[in-house]
N, C-alpha and C. Protein backbone atom coordinates (compact mmCIF):
# COMPACT_ATOMS: atom_id res chain seq x y z
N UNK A 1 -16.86 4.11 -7.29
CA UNK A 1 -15.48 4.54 -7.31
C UNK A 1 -15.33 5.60 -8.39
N UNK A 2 -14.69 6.72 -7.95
CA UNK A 2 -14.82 8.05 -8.99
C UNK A 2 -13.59 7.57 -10.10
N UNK A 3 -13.88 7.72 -11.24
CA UNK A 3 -13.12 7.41 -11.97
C UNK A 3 -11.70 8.15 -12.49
N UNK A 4 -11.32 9.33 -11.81
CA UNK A 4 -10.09 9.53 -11.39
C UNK A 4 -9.64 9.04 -10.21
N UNK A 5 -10.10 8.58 -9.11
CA UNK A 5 -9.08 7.69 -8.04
C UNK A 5 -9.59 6.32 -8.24
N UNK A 6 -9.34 5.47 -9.22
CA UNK A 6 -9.58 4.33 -9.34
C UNK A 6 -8.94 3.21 -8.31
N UNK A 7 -8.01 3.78 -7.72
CA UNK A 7 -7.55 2.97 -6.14
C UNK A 7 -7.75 3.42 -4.89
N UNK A 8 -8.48 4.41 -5.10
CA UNK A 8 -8.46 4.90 -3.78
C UNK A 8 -9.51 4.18 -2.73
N UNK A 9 -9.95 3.03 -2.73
CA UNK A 9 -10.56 1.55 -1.68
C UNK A 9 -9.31 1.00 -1.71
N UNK A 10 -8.50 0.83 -2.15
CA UNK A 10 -7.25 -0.32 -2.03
C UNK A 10 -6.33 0.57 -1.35
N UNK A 11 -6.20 1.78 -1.70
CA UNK A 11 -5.12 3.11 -0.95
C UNK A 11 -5.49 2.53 0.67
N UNK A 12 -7.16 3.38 0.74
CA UNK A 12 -7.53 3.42 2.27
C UNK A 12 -7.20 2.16 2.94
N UNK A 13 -7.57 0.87 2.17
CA UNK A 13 -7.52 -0.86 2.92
C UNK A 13 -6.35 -0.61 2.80
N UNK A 14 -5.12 -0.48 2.71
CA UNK A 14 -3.76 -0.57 2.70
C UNK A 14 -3.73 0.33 4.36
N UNK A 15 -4.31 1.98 4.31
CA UNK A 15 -3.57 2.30 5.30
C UNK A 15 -4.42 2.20 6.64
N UNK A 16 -5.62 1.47 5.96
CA UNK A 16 -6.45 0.82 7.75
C UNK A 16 -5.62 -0.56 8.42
N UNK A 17 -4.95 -1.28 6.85
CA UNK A 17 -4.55 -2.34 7.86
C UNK A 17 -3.06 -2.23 8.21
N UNK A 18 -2.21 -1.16 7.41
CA UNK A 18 -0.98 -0.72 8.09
C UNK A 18 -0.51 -1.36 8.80
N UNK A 19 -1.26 -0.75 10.15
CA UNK A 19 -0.64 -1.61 11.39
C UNK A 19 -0.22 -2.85 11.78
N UNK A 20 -1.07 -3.79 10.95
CA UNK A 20 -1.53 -5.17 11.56
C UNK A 20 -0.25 -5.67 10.56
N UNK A 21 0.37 -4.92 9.02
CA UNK A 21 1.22 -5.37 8.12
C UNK A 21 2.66 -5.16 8.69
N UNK A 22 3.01 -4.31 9.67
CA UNK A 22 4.25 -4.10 9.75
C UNK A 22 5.13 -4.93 10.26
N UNK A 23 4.42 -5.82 10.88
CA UNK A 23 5.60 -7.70 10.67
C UNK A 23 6.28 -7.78 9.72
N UNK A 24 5.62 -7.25 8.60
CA UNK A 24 6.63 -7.57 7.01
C UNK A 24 6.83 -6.60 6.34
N UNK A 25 7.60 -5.55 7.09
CA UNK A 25 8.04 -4.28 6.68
C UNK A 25 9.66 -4.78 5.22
N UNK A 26 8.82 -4.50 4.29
CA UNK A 26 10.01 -4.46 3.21
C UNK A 26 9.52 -5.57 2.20
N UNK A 27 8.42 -6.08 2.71
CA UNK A 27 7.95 -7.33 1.32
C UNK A 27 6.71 -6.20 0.94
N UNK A 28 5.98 -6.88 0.19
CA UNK A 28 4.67 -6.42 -0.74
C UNK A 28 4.03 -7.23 -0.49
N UNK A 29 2.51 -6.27 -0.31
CA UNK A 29 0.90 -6.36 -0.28
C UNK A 29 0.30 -6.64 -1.69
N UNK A 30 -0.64 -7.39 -1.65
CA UNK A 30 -1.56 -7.28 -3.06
C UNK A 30 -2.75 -7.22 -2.18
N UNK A 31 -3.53 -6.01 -2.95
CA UNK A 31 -4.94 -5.59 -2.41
C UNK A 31 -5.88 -5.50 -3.54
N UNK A 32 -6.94 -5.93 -3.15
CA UNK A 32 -7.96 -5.65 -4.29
C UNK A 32 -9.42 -5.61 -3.52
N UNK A 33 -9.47 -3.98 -3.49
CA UNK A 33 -10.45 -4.01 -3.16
C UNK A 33 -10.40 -3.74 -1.37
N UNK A 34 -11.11 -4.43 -0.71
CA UNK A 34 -10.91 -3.97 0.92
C UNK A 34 -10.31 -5.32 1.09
N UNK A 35 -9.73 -6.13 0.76
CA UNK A 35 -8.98 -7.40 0.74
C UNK A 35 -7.76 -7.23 0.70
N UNK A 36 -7.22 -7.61 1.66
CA UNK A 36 -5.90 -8.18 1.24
C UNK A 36 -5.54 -9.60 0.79
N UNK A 37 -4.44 -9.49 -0.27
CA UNK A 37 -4.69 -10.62 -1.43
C UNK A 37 -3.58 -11.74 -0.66
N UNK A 38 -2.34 -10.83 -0.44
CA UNK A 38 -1.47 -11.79 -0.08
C UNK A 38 -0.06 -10.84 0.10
N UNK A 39 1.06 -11.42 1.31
CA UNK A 39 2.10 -10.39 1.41
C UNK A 39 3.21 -11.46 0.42
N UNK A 40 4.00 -10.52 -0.12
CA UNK A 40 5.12 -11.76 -1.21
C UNK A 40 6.22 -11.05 -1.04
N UNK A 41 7.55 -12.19 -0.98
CA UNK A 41 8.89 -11.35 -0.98
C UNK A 41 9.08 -10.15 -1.56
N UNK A 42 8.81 -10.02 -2.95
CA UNK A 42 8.91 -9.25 -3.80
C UNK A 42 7.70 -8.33 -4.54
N UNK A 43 8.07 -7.39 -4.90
CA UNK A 43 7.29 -6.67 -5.71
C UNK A 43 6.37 -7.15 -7.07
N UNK A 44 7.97 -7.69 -7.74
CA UNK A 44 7.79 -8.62 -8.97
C UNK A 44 6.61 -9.89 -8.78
N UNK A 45 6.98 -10.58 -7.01
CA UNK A 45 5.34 -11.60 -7.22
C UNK A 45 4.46 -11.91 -6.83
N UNK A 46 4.31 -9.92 -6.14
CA UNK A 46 3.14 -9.68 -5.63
C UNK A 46 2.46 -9.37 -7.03
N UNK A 47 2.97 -8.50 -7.77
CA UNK A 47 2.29 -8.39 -9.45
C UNK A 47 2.08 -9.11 -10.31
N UNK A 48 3.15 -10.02 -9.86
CA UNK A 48 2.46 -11.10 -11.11
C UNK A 48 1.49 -12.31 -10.71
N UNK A 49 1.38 -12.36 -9.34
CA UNK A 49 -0.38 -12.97 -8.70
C UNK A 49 -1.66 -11.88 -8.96
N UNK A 50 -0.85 -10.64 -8.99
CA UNK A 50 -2.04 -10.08 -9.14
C UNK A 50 -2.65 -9.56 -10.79
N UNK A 51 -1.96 -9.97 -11.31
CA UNK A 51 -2.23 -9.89 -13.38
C UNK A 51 -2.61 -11.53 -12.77
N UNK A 52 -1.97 -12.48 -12.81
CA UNK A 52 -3.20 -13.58 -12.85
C UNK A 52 -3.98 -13.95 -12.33
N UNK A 53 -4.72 -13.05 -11.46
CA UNK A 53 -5.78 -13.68 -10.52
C UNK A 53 -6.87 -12.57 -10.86
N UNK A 54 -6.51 -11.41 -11.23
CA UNK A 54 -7.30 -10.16 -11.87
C UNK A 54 -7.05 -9.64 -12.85
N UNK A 55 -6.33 -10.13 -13.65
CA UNK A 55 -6.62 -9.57 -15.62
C UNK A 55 -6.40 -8.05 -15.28
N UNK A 56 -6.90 -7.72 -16.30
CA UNK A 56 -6.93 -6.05 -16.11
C UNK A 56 -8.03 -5.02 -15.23
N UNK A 57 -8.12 -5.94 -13.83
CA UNK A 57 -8.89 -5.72 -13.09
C UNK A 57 -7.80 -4.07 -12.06
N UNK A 58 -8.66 -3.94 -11.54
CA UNK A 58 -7.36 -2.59 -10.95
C UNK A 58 -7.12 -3.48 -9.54
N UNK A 59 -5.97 -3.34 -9.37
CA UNK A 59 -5.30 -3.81 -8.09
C UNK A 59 -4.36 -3.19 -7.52
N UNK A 60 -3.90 -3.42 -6.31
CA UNK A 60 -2.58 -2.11 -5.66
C UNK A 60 -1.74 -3.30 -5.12
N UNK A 61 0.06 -3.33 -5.47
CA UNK A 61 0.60 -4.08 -5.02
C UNK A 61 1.44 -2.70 -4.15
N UNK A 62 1.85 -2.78 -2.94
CA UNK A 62 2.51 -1.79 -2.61
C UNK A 62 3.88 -2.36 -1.31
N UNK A 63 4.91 -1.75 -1.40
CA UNK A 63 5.89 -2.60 -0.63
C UNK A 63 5.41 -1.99 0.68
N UNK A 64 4.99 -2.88 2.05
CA UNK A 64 5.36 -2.27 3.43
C UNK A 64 6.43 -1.51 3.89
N UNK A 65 5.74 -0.40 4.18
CA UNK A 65 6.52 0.60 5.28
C UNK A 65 5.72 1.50 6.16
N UNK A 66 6.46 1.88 7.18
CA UNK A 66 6.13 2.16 8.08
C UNK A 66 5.32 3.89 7.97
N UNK A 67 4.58 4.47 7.92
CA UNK A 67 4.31 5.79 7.75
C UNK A 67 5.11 6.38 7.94
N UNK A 68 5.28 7.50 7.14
CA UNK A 68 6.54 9.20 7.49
C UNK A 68 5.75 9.03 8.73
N UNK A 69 7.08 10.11 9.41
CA UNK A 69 6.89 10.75 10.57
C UNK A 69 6.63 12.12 9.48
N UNK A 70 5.58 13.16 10.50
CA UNK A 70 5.88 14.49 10.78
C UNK A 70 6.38 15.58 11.42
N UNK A 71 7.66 16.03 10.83
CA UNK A 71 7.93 17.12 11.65
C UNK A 71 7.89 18.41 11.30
N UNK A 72 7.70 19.37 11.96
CA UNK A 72 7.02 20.61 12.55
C UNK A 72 8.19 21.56 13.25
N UNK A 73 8.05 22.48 12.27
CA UNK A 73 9.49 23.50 12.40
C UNK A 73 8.66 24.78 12.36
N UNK A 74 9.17 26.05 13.36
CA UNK A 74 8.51 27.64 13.25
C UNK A 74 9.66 28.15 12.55
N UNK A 75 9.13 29.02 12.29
CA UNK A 75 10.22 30.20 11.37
C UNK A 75 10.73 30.48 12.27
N UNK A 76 10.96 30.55 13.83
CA UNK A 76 12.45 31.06 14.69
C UNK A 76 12.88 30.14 15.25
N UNK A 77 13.92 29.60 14.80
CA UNK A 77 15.09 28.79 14.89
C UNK A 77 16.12 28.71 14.51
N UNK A 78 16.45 29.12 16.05
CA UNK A 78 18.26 29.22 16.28
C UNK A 78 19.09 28.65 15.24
N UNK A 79 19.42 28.73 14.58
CA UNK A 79 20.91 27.72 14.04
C UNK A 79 21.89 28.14 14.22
């Protein structure tokens, strides 16, 4: 793991399993690693399982949502 993206395995495992998370669009993920740790009401105890179960280990708690859309505009348009 390059030591400027120190999450970037927990980034990617977050947006491979995306899909399978969006049952619980609006709670929080704890990931560590290509694992998912656990989904929790809150932000607050998805982080604080994840300080006690990994110390100052690096971990990603992140709230579910659904990916941006992209949209795609040309420079000629009517308004």
């Amino acid at each position: 793991m390059p030591a400027d993206r120190p999450l970037q395995t927990e980034i990617e495992t977050y947006n491979a399993k995306l899909p399978g998370l969006l049952g619980s669009v609006g709670k929080s993920v704890l990931i560590k690693g290509t694992g998912t740790e656990g989904i929790y009401d809150t932000y607050a105890d998805a982080l604080k399982t994840g300080y006690e179960r990994f110390k100052l280990e690096p971990f990603l708690v992140k709230q579910i949502a659904p990916a941006g859309q992209l949209h795609f505009f040309t420079r000629e348009l009517d308004l």
